[in-house]
Protein backbone atom coordinates (compact mmCIF):
# COMPACT_ATOMS: atom_id res chain seq x y z
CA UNK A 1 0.00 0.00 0.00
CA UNK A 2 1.26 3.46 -0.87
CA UNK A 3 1.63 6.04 2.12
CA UNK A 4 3.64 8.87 0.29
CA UNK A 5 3.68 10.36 -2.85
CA UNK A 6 6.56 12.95 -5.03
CA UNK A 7 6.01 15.98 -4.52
CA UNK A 8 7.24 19.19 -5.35
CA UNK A 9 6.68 22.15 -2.93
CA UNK A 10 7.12 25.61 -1.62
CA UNK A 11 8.40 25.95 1.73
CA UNK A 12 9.35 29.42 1.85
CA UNK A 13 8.99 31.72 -1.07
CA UNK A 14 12.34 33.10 -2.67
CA UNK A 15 12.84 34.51 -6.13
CA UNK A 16 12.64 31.54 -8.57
CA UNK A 17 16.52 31.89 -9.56
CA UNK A 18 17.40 30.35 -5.97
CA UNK A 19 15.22 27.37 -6.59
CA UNK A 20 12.59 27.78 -3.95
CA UNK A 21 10.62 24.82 -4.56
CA UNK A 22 12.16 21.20 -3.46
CA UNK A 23 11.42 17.30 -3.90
CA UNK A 24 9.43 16.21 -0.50
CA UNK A 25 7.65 12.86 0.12
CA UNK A 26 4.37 14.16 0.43
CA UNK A 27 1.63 11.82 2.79
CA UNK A 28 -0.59 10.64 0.55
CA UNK A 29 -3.65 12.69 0.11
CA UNK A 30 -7.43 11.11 1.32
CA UNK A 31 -10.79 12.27 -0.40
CA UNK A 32 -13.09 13.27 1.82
CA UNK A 33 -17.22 12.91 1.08
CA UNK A 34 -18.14 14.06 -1.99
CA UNK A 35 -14.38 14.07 -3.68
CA UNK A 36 -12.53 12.30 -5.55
CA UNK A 37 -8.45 10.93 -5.58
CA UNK A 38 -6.76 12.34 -8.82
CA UNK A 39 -3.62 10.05 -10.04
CA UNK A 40 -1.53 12.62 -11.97
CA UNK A 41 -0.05 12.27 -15.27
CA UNK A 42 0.53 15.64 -16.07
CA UNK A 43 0.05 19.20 -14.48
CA UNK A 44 0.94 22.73 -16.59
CA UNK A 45 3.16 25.26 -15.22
CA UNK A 46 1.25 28.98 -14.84
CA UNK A 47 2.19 31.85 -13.99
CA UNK A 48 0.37 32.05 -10.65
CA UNK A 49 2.54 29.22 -9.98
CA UNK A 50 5.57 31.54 -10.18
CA UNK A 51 3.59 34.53 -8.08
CA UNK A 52 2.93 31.71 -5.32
CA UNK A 53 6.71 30.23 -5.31
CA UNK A 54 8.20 33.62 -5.15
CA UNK A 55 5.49 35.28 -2.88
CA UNK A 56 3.96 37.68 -5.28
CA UNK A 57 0.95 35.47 -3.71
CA UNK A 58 0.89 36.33 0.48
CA UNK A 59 1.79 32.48 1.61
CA UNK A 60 -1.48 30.99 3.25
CA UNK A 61 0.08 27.94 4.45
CA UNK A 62 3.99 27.08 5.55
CA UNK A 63 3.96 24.40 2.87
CA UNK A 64 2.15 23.78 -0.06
CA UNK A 65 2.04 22.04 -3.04
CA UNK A 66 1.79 24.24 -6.34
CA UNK A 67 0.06 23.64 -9.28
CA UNK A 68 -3.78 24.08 -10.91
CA UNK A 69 -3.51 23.02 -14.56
CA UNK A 70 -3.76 19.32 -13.34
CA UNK A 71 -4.94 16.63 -15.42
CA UNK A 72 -5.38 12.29 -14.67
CA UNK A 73 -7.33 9.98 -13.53
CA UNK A 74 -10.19 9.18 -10.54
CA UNK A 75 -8.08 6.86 -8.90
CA UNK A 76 -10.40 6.89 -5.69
CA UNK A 77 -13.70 8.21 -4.42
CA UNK A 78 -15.01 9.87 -1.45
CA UNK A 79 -18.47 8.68 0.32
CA UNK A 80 -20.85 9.66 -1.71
CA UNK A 81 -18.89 10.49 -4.79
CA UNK A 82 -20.69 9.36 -8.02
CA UNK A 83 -20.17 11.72 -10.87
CA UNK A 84 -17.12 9.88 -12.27
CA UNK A 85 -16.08 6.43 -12.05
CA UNK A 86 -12.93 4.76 -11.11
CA UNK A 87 -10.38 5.61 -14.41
CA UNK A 88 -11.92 8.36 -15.79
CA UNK A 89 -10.01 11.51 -16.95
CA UNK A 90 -10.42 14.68 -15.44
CA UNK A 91 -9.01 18.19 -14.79
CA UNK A 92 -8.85 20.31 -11.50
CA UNK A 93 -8.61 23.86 -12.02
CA UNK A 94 -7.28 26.93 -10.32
CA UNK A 95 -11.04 27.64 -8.61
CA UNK A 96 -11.56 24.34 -6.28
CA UNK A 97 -14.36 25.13 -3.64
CA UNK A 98 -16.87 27.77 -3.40
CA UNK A 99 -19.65 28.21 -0.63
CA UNK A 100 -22.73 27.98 -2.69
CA UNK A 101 -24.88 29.92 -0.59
CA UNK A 102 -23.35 33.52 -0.73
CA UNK A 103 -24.95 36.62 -2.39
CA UNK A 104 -22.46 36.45 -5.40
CA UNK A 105 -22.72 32.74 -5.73
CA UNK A 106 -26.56 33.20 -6.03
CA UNK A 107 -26.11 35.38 -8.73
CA UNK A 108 -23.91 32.78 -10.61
CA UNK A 109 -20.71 34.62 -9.74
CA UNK A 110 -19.09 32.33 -8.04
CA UNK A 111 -15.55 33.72 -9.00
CA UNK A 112 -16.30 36.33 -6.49
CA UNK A 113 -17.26 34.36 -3.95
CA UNK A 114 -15.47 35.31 -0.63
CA UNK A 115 -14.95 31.53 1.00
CA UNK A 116 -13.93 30.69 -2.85
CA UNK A 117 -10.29 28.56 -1.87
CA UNK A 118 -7.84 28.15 -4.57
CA UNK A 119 -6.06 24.81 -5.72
CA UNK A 120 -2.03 25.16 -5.65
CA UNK A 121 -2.39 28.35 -2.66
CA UNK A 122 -5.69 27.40 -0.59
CA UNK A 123 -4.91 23.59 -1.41
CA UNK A 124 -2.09 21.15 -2.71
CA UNK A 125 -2.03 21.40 -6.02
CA UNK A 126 -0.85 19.27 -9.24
CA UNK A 127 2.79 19.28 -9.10
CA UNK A 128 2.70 15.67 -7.09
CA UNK A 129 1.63 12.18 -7.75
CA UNK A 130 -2.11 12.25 -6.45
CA UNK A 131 -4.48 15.23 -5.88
CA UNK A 132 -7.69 15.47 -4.03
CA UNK A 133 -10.64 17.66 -5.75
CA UNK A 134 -14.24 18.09 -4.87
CA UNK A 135 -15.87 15.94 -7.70
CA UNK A 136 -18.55 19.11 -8.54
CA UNK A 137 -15.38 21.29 -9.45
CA UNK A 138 -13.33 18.57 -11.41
CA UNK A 139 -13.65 18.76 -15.65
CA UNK A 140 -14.64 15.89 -17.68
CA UNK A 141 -11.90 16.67 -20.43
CA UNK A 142 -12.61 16.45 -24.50
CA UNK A 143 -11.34 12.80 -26.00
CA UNK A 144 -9.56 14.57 -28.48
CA UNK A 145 -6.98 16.30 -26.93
CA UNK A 146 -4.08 14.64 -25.36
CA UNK A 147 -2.64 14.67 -21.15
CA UNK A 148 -0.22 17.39 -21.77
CA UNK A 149 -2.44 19.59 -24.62
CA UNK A 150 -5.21 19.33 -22.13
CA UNK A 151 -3.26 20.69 -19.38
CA UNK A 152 -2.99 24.40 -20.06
CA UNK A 153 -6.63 24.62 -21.01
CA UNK A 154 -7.67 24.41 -16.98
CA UNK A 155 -6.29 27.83 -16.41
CA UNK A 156 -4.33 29.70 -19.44
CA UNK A 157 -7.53 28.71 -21.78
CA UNK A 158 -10.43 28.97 -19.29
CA UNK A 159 -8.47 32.58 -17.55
CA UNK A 160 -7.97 33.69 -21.59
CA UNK A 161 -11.76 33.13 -22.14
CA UNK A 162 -12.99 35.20 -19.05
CA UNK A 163 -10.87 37.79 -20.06
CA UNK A 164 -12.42 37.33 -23.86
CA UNK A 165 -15.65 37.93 -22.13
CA UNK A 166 -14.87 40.68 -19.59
CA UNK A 167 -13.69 42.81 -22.53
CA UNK A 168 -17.11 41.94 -23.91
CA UNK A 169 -15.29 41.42 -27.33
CA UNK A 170 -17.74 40.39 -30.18
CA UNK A 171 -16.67 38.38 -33.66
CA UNK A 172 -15.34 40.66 -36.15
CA UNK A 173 -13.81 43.21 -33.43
CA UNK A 174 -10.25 45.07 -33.54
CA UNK A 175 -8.55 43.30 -29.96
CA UNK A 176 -5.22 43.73 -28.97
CA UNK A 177 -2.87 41.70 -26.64
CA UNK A 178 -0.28 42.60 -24.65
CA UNK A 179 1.85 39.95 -23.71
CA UNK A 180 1.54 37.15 -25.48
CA UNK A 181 2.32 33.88 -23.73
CA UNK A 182 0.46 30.37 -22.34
CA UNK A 183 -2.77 32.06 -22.36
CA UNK A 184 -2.46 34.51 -24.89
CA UNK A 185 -1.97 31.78 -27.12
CA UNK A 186 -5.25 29.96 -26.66
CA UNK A 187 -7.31 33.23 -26.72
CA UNK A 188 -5.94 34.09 -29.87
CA UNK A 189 -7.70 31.21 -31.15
CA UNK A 190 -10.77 31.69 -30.33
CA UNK A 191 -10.77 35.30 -31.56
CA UNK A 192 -9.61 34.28 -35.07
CA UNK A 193 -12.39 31.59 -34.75
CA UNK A 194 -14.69 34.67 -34.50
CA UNK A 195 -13.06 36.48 -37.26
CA UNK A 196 -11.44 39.09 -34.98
CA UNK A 197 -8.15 40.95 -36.04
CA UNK A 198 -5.91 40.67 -33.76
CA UNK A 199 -2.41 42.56 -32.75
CA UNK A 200 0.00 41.21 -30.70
CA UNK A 201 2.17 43.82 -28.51
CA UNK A 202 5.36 41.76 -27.27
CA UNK A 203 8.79 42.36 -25.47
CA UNK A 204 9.97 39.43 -28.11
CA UNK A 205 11.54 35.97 -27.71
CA UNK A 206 9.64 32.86 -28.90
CA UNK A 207 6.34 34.24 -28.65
CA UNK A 208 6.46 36.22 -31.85
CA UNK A 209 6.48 33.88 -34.56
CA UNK A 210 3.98 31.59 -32.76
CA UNK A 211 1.64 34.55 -32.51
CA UNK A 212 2.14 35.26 -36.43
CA UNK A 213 1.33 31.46 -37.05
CA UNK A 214 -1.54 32.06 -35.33
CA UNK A 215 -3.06 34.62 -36.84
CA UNK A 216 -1.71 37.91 -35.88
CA UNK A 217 -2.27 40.29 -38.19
CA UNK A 218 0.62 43.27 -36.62
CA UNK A 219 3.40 42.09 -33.88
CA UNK A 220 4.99 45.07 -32.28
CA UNK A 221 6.65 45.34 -29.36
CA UNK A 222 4.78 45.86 -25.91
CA UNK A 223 4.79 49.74 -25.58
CA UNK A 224 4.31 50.11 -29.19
CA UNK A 225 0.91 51.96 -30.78
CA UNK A 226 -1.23 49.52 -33.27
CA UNK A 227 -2.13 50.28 -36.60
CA UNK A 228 -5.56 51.05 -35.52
CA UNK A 229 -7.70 51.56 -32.89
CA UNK A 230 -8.89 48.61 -30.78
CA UNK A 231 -12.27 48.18 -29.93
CA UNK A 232 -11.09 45.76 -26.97
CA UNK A 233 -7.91 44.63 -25.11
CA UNK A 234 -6.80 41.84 -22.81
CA UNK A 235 -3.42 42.38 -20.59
CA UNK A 236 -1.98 39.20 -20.05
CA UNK A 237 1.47 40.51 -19.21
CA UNK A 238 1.56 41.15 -15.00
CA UNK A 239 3.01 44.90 -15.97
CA UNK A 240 1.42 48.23 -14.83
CA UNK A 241 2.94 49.75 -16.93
CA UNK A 242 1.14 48.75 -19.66
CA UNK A 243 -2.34 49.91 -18.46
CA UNK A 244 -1.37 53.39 -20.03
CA UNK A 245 -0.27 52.77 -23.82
CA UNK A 246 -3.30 49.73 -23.86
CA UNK A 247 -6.08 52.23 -22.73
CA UNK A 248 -4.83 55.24 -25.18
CA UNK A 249 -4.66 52.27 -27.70
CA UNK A 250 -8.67 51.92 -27.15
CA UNK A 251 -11.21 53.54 -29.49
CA UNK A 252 -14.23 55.16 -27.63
CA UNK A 253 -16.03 52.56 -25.54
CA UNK A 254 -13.18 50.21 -25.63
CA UNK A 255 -12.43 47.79 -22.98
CA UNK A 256 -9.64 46.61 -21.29
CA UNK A 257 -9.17 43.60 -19.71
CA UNK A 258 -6.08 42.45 -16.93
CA UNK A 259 -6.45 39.03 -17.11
CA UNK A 260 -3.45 38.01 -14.31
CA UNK A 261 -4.05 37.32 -10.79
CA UNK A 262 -1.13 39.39 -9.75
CA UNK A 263 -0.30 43.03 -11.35
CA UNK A 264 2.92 45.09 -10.76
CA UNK A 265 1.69 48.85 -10.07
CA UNK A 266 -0.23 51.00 -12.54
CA UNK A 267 1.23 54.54 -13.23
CA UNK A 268 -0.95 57.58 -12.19
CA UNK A 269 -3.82 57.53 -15.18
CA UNK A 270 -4.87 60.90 -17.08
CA UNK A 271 -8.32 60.84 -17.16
CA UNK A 272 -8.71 62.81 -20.98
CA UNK A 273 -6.20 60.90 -22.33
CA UNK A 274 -6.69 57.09 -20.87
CA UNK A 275 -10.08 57.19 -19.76
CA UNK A 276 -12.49 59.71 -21.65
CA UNK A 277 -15.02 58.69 -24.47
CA UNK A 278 -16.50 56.25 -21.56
CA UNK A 279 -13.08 53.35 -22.02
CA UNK A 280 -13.17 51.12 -19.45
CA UNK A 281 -10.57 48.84 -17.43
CA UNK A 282 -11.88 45.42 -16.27
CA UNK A 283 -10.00 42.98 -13.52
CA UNK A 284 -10.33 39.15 -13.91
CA UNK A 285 -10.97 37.20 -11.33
CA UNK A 286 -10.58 33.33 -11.93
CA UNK A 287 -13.95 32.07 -13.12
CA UNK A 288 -16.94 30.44 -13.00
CA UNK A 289 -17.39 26.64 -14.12
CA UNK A 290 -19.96 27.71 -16.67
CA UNK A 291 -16.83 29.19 -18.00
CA UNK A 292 -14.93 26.36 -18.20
CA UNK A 293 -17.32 24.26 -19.18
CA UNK A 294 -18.45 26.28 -22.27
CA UNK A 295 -14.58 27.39 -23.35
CA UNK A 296 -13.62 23.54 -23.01
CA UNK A 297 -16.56 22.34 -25.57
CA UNK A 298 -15.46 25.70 -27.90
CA UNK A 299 -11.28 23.75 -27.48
CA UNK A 300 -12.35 21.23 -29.09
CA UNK A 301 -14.88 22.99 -31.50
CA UNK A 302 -12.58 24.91 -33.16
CA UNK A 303 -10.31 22.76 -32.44
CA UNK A 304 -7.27 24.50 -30.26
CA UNK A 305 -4.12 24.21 -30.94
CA UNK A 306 -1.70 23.69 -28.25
CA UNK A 307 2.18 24.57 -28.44
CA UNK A 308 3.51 22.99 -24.73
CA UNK A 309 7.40 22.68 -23.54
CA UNK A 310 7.35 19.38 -21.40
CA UNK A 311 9.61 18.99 -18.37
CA UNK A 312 9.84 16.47 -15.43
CA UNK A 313 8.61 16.51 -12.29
CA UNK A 314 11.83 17.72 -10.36
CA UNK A 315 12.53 20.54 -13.11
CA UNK A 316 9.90 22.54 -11.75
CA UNK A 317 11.91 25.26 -10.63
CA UNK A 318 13.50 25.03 -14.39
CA UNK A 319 10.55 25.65 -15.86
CA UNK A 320 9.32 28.10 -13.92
CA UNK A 321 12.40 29.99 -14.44
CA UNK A 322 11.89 29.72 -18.16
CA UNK A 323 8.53 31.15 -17.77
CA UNK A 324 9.58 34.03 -15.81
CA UNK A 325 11.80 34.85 -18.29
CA UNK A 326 9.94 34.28 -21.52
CA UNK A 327 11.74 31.08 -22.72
CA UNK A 328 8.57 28.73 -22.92
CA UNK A 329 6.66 28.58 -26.33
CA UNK A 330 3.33 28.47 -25.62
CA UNK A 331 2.54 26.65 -22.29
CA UNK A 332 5.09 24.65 -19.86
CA UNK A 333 3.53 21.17 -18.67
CA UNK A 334 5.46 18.52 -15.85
CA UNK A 335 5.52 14.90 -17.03
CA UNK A 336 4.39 13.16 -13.38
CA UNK A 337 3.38 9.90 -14.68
């Protein structure tokens, strides 16, 4: 019988350059009523990950487990757990419990619901061997994409498609992007699906000529101007500084979206200039599961393409240095099992 699993966790959180995360024997996790065991086979690296492992994200616990992307199979059930059976797939996502009974939750904003607990901060997350989920807020998962194409969808797709829909961006439309990374490159998708034209602001590396095989129309680089106005745009970037040039890059009534959990300062605004002719700025905040469900049915609609860097299980710290620095192409994903 197995009593501990690999894990990879944050003890105390450091910049990622002096490799705060570490290989522990983690006790093997127990579902409770109503949840189900998760055996992992793969789990994709995020960029909350990185906020949580370098503190960006306050530490709620003195050891945790990182990790929200996570994808496998029900290897046990709780009392009382019946919505999946024993080897089915499934994905956990970065919103994991939610008090139901709230005013916000009543309203079917559940995102904002203040008892909402996160997986990867609130609880062990993905970058292990087994994972515990309440079985109402795991994914079924579309047949036709694969562990580690899956992966990225739980959070860099389903965060991309909030932020699609907080910038209220309708087919045809003018969006921009600034930043242009693991989520970036799923929402790009599904605004070329809609017929959008899109421009891509980005500091460079890799991400260029992915977004050009994708569908950008104009790459420039992340303070630059686009050819024309944009009727929306979605910040995926965790830069302040880019508030400024994305809002004056707005037609009247544009909308801009910050899709990241975490957000370096924004410089002092000037209300003609940034804000005038009724432009708005919208936050994110993690979503609903109507969200996920309907982006995961329009994945495999369209169908998504996925562009993932794999690593193991104990290059965690790798990777996430990599994504700190711009060096993954498309979305990072660990190989568990």
């Amino acid at each position: 019988m197995i009593f501990s699993m690999k894990a990879m966790v944050v003890d105390k959180p450091a910049p990622i350059e002096s490799d705060p995360l570490h290989a522990f024997d983690a006790p093997m996790p127990e579902p409770g009523p109503g949840e189900i065991r998760v055996r992992v086979s793969t789990c994709g690296v995020c960029r909350t990950d990185l906020h949580v492992a370098e503190g960006d994200l306050p530490p709620r616990h003195p050891r945790i487990i990182p990790g929200h992307e996570v994808v496998g199979v029900v290897d046990k059930r709780g009392v009382g757990a019946a919505r999946f059976k024993q080897g089915d797939r499934v994905g956990i996502a970065w919103l994991r419990e939610t008090c139901g009974v709230c005013v916000y939750c009543r309203r079917g904003r559940e995102n904002l619901c203040p008892n909402a607990r996160f997986t990867g901060y609130d609880h062990d997350g993905g970058y292990c061997e087994y994972a515990v989920v309440r079985e109402d807020f795991a994914y079924a998962l579309p047949a036709s994409l694969g562990d580690e194409e899956a992966a990225p969808l739980l959070c860099a797709g389903i965060i991309g498609f909030r932020a699609i829909k907080r910038a209220d961006i309708k087919p045809g439309a003018t969006v921009g992007l600034y930043g242009f990374g693991g989520s970036a490159h799923l929402a790009i998708q599904v605004l070329r699906h809609w017929g959008c034209r899109v421009f891509v602001m980005s500091r460079g590396g890799p991400h260029r000529d992915l977004a050009k095989d994708l569908g950008a129309e104009w790459i420039g680089d992340a303070e630059d101007s686009p050819p024309a106005p944009l009727d929306a745009a979605i910040l995926f970037a965790p830069a302040g500084n880019l508030v400024p040039p994305a809002l004056e890059a707005l037609d009247r009534g544009g909308i801009l979206a910050v899709a990241g959990i975490y957000l370096s300062p924004i410089p002092i605004l000037d209300y003609e200039k940034d804000l005038f002719y009724e432009k708005e700025l919208r936050s994110v905040t993690a979503n609903t599961r109507a969200d996920g469900e309907e982006f995961l049915k329009l994945a495999a609609e369209i169908p998504i393409r996925i562009s993932t860097m794999a690593f193991g299980l104990a290059e965690a710290n790798v990777a996430l240095k990599m994504l700190k620095h711009d060096e993954i192409k498309g979305a990072g994903v660990l190989r568990i099992s």
